[in-house]
Protein backbone atom coordinates (compact mmCIF):
# COMPACT_ATOMS: atom_id res chain seq x y z
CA UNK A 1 -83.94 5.08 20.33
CA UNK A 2 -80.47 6.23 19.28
CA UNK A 3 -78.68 4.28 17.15
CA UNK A 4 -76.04 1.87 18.83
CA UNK A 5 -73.23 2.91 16.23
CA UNK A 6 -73.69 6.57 16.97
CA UNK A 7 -73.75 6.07 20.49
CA UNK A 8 -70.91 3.64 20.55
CA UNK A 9 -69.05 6.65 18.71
CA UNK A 10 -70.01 9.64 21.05
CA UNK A 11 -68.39 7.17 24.04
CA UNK A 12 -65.46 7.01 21.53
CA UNK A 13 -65.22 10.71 21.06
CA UNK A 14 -65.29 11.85 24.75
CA UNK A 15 -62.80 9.38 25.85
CA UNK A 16 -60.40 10.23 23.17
CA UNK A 17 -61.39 14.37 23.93
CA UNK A 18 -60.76 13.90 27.94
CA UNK A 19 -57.73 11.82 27.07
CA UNK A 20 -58.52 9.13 29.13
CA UNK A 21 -57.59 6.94 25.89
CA UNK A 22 -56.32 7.23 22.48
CA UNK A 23 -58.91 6.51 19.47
CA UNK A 24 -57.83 2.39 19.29
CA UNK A 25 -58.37 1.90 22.77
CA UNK A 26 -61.65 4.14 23.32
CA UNK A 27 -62.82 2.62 20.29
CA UNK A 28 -62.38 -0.83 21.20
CA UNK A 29 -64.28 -0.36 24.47
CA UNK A 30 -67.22 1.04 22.89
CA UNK A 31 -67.22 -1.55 20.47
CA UNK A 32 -67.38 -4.95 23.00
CA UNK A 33 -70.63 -3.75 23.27
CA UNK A 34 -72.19 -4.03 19.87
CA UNK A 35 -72.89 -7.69 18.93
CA UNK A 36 -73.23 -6.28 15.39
CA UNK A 37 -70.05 -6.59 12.89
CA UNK A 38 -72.17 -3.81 11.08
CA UNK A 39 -72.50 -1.61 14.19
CA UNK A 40 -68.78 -2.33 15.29
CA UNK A 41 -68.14 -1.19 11.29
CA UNK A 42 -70.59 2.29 11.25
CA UNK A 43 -69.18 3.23 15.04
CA UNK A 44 -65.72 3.28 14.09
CA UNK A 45 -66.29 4.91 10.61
CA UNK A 46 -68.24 7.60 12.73
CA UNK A 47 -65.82 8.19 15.54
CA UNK A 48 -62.60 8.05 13.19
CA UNK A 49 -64.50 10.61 10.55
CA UNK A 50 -65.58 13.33 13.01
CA UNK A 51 -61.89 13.13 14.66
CA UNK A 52 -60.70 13.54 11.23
CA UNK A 53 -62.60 16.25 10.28
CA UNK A 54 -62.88 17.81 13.55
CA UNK A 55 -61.28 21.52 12.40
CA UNK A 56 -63.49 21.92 9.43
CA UNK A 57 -66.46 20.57 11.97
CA UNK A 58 -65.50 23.17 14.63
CA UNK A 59 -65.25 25.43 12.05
CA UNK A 60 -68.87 25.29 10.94
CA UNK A 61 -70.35 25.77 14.37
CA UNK A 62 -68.78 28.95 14.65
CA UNK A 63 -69.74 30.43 11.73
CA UNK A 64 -73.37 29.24 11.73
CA UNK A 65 -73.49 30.37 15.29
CA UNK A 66 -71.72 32.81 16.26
CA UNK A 67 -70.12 30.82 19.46
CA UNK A 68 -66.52 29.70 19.55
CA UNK A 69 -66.45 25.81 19.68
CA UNK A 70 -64.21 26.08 23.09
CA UNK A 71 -67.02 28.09 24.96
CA UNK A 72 -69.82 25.22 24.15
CA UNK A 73 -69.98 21.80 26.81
CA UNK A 74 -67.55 19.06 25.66
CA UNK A 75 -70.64 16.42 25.18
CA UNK A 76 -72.46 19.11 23.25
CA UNK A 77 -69.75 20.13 20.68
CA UNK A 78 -68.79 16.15 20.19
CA UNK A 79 -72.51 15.88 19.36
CA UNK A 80 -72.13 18.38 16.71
CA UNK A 81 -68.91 17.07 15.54
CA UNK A 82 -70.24 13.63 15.59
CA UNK A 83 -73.30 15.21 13.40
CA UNK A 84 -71.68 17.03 11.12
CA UNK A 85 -69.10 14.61 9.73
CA UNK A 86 -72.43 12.52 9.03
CA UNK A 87 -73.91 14.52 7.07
CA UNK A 88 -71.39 15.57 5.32
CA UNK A 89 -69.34 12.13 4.38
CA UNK A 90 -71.68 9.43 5.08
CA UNK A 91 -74.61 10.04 1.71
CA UNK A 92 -76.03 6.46 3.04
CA UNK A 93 -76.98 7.79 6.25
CA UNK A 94 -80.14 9.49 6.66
CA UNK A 95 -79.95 13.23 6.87
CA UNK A 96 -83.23 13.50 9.30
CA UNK A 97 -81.95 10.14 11.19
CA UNK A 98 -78.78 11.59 12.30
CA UNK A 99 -80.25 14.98 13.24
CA UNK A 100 -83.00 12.96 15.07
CA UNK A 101 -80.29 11.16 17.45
CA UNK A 102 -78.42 13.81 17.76
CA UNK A 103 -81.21 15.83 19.26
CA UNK A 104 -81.85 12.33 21.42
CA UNK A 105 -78.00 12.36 22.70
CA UNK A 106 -78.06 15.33 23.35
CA UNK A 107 -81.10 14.85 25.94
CA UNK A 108 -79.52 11.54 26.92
CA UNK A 109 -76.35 13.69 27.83
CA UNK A 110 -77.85 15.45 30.35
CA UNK A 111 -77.90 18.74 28.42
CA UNK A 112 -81.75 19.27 27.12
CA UNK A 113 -81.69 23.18 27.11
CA UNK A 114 -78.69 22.68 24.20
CA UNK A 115 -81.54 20.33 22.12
CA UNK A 116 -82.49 22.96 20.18
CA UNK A 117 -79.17 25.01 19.69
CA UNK A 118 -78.19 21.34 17.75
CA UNK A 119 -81.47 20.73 15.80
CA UNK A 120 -81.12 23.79 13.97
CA UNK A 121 -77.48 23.80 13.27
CA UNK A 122 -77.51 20.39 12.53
CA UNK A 123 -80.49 21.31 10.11
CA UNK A 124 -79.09 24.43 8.63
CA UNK A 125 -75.43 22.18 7.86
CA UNK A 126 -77.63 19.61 5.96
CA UNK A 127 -79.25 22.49 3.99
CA UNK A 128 -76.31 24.63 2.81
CA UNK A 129 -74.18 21.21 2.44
CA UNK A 130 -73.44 22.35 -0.71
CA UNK A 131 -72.28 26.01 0.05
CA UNK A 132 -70.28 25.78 3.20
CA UNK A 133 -68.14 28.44 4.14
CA UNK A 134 -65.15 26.35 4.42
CA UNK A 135 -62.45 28.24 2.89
CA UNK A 136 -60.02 27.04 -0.37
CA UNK A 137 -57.63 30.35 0.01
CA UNK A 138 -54.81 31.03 1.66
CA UNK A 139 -53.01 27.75 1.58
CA UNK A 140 -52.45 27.77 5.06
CA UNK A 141 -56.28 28.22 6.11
CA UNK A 142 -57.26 25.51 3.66
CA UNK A 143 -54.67 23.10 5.30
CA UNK A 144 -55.84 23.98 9.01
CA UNK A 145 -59.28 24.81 8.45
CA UNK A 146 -61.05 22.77 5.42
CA UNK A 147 -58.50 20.17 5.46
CA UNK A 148 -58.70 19.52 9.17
CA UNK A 149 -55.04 19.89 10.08
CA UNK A 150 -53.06 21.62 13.14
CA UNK A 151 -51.83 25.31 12.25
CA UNK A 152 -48.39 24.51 13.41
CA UNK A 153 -48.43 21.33 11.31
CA UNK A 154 -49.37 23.01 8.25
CA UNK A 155 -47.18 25.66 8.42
CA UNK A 156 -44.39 23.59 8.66
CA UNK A 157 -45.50 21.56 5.88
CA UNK A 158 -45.80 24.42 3.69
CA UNK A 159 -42.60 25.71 4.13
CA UNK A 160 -40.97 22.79 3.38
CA UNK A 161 -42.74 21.22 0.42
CA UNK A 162 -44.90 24.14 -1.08
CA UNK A 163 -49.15 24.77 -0.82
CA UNK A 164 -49.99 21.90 -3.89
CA UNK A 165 -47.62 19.14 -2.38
CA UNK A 166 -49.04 20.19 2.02
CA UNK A 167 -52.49 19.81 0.30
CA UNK A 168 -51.91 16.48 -1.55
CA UNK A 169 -50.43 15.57 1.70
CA UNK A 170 -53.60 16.69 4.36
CA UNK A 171 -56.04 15.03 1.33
CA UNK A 172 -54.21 11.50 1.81
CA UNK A 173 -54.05 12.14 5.59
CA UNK A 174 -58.18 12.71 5.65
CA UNK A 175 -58.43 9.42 2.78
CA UNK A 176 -59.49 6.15 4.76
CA UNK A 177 -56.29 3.50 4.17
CA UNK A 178 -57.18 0.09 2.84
CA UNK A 179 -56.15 -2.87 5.00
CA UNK A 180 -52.59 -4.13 4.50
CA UNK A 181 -51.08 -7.23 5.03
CA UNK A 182 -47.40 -8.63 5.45
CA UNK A 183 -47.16 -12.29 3.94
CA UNK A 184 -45.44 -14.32 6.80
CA UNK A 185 -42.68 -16.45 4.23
CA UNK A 186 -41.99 -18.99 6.44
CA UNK A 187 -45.34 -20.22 6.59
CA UNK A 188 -46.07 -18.91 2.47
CA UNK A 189 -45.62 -16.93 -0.60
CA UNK A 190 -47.12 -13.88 -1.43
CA UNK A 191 -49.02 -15.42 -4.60
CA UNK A 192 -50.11 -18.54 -2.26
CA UNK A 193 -51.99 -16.32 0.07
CA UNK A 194 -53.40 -14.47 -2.50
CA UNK A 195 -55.18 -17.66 -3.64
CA UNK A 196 -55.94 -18.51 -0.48
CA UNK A 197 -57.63 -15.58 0.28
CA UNK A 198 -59.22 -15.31 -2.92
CA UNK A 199 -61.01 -18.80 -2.29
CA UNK A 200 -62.22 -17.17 1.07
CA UNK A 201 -63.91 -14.47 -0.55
CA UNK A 202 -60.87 -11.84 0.07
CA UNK A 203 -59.88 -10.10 -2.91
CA UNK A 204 -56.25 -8.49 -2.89
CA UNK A 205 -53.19 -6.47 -5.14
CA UNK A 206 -49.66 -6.44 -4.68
CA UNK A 207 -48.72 -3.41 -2.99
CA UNK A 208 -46.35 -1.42 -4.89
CA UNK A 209 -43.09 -1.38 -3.00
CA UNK A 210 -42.96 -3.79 -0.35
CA UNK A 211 -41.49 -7.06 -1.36
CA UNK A 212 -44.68 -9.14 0.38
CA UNK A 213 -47.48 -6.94 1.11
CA UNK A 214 -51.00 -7.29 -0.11
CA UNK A 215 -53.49 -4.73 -0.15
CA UNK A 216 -57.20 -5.92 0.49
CA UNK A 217 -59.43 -4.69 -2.34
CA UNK A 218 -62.59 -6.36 -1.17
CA UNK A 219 -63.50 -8.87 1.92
CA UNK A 220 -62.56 -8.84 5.37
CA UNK A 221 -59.52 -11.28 6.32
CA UNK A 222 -59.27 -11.30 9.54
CA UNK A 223 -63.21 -13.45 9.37
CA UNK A 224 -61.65 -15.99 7.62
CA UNK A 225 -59.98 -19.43 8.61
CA UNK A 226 -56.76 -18.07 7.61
CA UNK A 227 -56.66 -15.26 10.59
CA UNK A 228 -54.36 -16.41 13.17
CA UNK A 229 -52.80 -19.21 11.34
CA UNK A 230 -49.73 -16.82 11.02
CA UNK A 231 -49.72 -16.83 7.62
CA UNK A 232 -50.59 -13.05 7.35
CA UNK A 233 -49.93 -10.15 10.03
CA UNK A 234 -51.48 -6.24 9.67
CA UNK A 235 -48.80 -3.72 8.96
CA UNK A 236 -48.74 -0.99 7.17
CA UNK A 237 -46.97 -0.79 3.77
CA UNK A 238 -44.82 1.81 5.11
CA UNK A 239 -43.68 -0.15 8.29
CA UNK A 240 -42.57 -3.22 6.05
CA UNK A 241 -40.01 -1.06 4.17
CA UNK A 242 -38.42 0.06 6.97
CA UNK A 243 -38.52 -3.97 8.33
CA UNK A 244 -36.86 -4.71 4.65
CA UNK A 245 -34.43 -1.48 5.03
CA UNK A 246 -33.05 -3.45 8.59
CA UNK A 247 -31.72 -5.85 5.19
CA UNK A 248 -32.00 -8.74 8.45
CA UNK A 249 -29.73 -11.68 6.50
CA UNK A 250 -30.25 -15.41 7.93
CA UNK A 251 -27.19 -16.29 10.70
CA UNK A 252 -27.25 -12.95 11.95
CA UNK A 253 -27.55 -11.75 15.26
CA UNK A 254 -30.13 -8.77 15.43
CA UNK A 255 -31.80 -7.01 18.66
CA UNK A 256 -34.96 -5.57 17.91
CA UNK A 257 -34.90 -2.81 20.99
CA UNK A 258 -38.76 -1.25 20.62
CA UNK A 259 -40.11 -4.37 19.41
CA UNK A 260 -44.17 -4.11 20.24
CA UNK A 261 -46.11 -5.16 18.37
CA UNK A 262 -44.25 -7.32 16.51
CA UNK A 263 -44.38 -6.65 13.10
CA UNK A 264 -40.84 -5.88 12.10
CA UNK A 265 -39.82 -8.38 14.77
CA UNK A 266 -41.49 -10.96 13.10
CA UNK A 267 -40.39 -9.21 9.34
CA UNK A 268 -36.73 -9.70 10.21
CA UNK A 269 -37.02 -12.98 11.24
CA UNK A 270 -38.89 -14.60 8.09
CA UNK A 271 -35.94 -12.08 6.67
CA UNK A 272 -33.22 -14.82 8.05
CA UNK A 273 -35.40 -17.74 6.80
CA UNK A 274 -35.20 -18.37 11.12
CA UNK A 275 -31.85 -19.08 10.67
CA UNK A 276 -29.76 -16.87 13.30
CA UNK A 277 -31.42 -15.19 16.58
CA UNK A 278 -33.46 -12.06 16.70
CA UNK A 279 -33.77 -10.48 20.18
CA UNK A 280 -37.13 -8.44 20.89
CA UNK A 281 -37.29 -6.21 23.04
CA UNK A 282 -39.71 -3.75 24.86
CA UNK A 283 -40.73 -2.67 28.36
CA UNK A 284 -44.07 -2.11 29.25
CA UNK A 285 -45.93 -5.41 30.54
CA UNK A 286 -49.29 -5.04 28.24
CA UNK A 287 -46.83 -4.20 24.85
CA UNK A 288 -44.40 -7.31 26.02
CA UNK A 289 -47.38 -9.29 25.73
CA UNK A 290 -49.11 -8.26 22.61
CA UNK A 291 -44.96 -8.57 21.48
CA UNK A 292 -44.98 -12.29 23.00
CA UNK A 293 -48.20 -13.21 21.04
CA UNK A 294 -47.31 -11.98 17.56
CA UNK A 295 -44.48 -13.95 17.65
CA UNK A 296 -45.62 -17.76 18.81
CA UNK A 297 -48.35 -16.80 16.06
CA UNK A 298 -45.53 -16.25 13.43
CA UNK A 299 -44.10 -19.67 14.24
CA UNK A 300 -40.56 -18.43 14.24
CA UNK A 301 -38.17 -20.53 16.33
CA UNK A 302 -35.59 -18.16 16.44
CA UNK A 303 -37.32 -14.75 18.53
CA UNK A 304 -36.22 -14.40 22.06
CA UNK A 305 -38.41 -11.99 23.67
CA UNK A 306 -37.34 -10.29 26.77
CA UNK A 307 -38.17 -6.91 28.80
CA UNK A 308 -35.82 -4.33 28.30
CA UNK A 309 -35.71 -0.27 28.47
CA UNK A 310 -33.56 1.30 25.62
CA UNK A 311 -33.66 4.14 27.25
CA UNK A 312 -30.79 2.67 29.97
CA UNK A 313 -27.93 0.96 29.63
CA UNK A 314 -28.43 -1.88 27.66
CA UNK A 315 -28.45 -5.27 29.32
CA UNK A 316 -27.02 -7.51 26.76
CA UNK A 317 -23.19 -9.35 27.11
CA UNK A 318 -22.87 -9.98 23.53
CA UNK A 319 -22.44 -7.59 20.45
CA UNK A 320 -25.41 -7.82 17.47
CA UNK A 321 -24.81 -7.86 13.84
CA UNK A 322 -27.89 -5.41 13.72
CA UNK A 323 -29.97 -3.53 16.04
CA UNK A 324 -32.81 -1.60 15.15
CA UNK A 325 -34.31 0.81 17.05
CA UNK A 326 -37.73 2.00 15.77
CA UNK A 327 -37.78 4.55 18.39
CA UNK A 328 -41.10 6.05 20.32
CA UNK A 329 -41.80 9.32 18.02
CA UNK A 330 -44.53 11.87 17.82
CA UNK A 331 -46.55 9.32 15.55
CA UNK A 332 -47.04 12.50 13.03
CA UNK A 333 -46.16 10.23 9.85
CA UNK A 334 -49.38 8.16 10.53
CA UNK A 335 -52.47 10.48 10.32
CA UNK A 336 -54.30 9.13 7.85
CA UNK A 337 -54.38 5.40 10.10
CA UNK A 338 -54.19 7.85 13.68
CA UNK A 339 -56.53 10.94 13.00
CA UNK A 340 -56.37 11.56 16.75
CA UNK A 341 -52.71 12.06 16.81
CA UNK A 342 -52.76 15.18 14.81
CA UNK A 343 -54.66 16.08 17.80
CA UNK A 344 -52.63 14.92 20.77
CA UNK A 345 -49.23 16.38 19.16
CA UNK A 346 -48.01 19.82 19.72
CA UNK A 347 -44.71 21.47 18.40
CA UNK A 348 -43.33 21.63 21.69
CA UNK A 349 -43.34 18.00 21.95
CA UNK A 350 -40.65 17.16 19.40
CA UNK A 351 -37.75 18.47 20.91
CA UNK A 352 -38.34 16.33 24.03
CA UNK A 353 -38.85 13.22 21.61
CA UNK A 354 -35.51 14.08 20.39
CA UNK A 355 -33.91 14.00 23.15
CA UNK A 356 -34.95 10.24 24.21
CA UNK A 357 -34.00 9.33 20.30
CA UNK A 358 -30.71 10.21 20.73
CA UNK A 359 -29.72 9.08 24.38
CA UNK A 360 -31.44 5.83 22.87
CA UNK A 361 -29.06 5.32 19.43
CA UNK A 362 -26.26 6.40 22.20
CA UNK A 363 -26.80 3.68 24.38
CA UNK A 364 -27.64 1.07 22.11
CA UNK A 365 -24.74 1.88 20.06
CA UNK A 366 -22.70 0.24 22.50
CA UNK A 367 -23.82 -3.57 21.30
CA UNK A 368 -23.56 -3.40 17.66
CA UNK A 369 -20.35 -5.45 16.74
CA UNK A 370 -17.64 -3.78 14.71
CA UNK A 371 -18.57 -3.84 10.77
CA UNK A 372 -22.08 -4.20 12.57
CA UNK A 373 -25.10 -1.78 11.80
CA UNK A 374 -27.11 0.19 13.28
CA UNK A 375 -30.89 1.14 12.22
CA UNK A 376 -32.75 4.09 13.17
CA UNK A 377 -36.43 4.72 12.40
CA UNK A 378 -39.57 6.47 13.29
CA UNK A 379 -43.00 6.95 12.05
CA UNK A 380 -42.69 10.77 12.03
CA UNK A 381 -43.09 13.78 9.68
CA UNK A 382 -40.85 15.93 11.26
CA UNK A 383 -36.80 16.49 10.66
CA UNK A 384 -36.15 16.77 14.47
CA UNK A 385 -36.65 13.36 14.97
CA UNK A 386 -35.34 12.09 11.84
CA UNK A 387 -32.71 13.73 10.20
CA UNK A 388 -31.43 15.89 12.90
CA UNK A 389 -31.27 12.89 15.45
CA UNK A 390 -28.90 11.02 12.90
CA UNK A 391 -26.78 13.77 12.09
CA UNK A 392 -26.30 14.74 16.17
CA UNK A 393 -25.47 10.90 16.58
CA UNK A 394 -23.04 10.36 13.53
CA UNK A 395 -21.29 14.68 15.16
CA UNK A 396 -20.73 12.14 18.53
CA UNK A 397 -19.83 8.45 17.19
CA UNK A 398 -17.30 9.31 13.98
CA UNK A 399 -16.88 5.49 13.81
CA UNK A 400 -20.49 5.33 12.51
CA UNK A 401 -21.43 6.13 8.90
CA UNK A 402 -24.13 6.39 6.82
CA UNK A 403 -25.33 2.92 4.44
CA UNK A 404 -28.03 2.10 2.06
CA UNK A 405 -28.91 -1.37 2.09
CA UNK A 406 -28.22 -3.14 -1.50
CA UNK A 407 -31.63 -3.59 -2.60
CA UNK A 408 -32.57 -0.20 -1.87
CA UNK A 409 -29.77 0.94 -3.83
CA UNK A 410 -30.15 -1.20 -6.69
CA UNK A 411 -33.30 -1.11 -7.19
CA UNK A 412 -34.82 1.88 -9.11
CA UNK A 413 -38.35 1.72 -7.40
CA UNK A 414 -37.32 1.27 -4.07
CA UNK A 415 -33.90 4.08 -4.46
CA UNK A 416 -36.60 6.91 -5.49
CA UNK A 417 -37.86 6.60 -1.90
CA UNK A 418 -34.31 7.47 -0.87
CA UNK A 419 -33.27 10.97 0.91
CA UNK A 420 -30.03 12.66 -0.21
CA UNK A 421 -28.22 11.18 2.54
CA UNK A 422 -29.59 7.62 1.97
CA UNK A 423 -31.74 7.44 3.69
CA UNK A 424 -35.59 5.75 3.49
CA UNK A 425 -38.28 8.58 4.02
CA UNK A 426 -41.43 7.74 2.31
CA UNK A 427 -43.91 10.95 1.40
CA UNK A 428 -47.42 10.67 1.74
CA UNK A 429 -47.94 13.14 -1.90
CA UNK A 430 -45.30 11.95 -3.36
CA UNK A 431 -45.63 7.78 -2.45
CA UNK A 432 -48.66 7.15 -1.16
CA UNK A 433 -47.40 5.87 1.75
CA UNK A 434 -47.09 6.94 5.87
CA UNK A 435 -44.61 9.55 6.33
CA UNK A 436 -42.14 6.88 7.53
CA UNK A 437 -38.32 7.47 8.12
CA UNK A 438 -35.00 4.76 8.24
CA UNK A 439 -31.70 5.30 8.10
CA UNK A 440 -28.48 2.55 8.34
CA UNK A 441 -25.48 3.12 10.60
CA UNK A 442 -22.88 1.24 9.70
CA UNK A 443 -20.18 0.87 13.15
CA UNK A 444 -16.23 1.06 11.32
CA UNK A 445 -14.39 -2.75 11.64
CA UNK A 446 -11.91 -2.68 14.71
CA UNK A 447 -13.54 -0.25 17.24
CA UNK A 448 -15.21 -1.41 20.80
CA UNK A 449 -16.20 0.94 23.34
């Protein structure tokens, strides 16, 4: 009987390969099917791993068999895939168990007469594990092939930050990330919930940067009383700099315009103390949900949801101290948490990205007040939707200028994440942090459109 892990992670793997979902949402279906928290764990290590590894995996199977991945059946190279990560990153797993129900899936899969083709390569990966002719020279074949990242990606990352720095960077990408959490201060402190958690059997640091993240060490906190008391959210260490970067002060008025999931949302208000109004905003039904229930679990009194596009005009009478737009990107800044979207992204996507980033700071430019600001971030790698989207904006609106919040300014920790321009852009081998990206836009006093 195959295991219900690996299975649960081959129904993960062809999903995410036919692009029927992405890797949270395949994975999450798979999952309501295993009553086991230790199955749920093992299927999503499995499925994440093999996605992760997928180049190096692919790879492999050529070499040891002379057949280019692309030519084999989809459910029989995701078997091998699947295989391959386990025996090569998983020591607790039985070698002969996975090749076992790997042979079984394979059966199971309708495709018996490839049984054999994955015994033995399965067998002769576990034998030469040590050996594997997975190369370490030139830079750019140990980035795409033995580090498991996109050609195009890598070459762009080695021209712009050299072969040591792109393979620090592809090594954090392929390092699972510990689970981080945002302290919700109007419920508690940062040193409170530590306690708390401690007494639950959750065992945390201070993050480094952010002002009120903890980073679990040990335990699981979301199977303790204090889940969904508010008192903590998820979100990346990354994410919470660019909430504090939006430098959200209480009696503001600040419009949130791609507000799912929540977690800035809900940053900038505890930001205010709840003292102001902080308009979320987003579009899509399913996102303005999972937007509407982070923030009655937050507690904050002062969130107005409501379903907007800031891709159109905006819909809004009244001007905003602050508007941030954490704009849809390519998502290349968060590998290492995404594996699957080094995958789904090609080059020739970016430009188009662009495109929507700018018409949306052009439109939304329109309701920040005079002396007001104006925050622009993504979750991407690249310059074209970072840097070059700010510049084209600031060519077009010359009563917009570049800021640096105070506090990342003053502070020397928090300034050596800065850009030459000012701007926040966090480096995965420099930081150890998402490839995140902010910058402030502060509108001239006196000018209305």
């Amino acid at each position: 009987m195959i295991a219900p892990a690996r299975l649960a992670a081959y129904d993960t793997l062809l999903a995410v390969e036919a692009r029927r979902a992405d890797l949270p949402s395949a994975l999450a279906r798979a999952r309501q099917r295993l009553p086991d928290d230790r199955d749920r764990a093992l299927a999503g290590e499995i499925a994440t791993g093999a996605i992760r590894w997928q180049a190096a995996s692919d790879h492999l199977v050529r070499q040891f068999s002379s057949r280019p991945p692309e030519k084999l059946d989809r459910e029989v190279l995701t078997i091998l895939r699947l295989g391959i990560f386990q025996l090569l990153h998983l020591d607790r797993v039985p070698a002969s168990a996975v090749v076992d129900d790997a042979v079984e899936l394979t059966r199971k899969a309708g495709k018996r007469s490839a049984a054999g083709f994955v015994n033995a390569l399965l067998r002769r990966v576990s034998r030469e594990r040590a050996r594997l002719p997975l190369p370490d020279a030139p830079p750019i074949d140990l980035l795409a092939i033995t580090l498991s990242h996109p050609r195009w990606l890598a070459e762009r990352w080695l021209a712009r930050h050299g072969a040591a720095d792109a393979a620090r960077w592809a090594r954090f990408d392929n390092t699972p990330a510990a689970l981080t959490l945002r302290v919700n201060t109007l419920i508690t402190t940062r040193d409170a919930l530590a306690r708390d958690l401690a007494a639950a059997g959750v065992d945390t640091e201070a993050a480094r940067f952010a002002d009120h993240a903890l980073i679990v060490t040990a335990g699981n906190p979301l199977l303790t009383p204090l889940a969904g008391t508010g008192a903590f959210v998820v979100q990346d260490e990354a994410s919470q700099l660019v909430g504090m970067f939006a430098a959200a002060r209480p009696g503001e008025r600040i419009l949130d315009a791609c507000a799912s999931p929540g977690g800035k949302t809900t940053q900038m208000a505890a930001a205010t103390r709840d003292q102001g109004m902080v308009v979320a905003a987003d579009v899509r039904g399913r996102r303005l949900d999972l937007l509407t229930r982070a923030v009655a679990v937050s507690g904050a009194r002062s969130i107005r949801v409501v379903q907007a596009d800031a891709r159109g005009a905006p819909p809004y009478r009244a001007g905003f101290d602050a508007v941030l737009v954490d704009a849809p990107c390519s998502g290349l800044g968060t590998i290492r948490r995404d594996p699957d979207v080094r995958w789904r992204r090609e080059a020739a996507d970016l430009p188009v990205l662009a495109d929507a980033q700018r018409a949306m700071l052009d439109h939304l430019a329109q309701v920040v007040v005079p002396g007001g600001r104006l925050v622009y971030s993504t979750c991407s790698s690249e310059p074209e939707e970072n840097e070059a989207v700010v510049a084209t904006f600031l060519d077009a609106h010359r009563d917009f200028r570049r800021e640096t919040p105070e506090a990342f300014a003053s502070r020397a920790d928090l300034a050596a994440l800065l850009d030459p321009d000012g701007a926040l852009k966090t480096l995965p081998f420099r930081d150890g942090l998402e490839a995140f990206y902010a910058a402030t836009l502060r509108r001239a006093d006196g000018v209305n459109y």
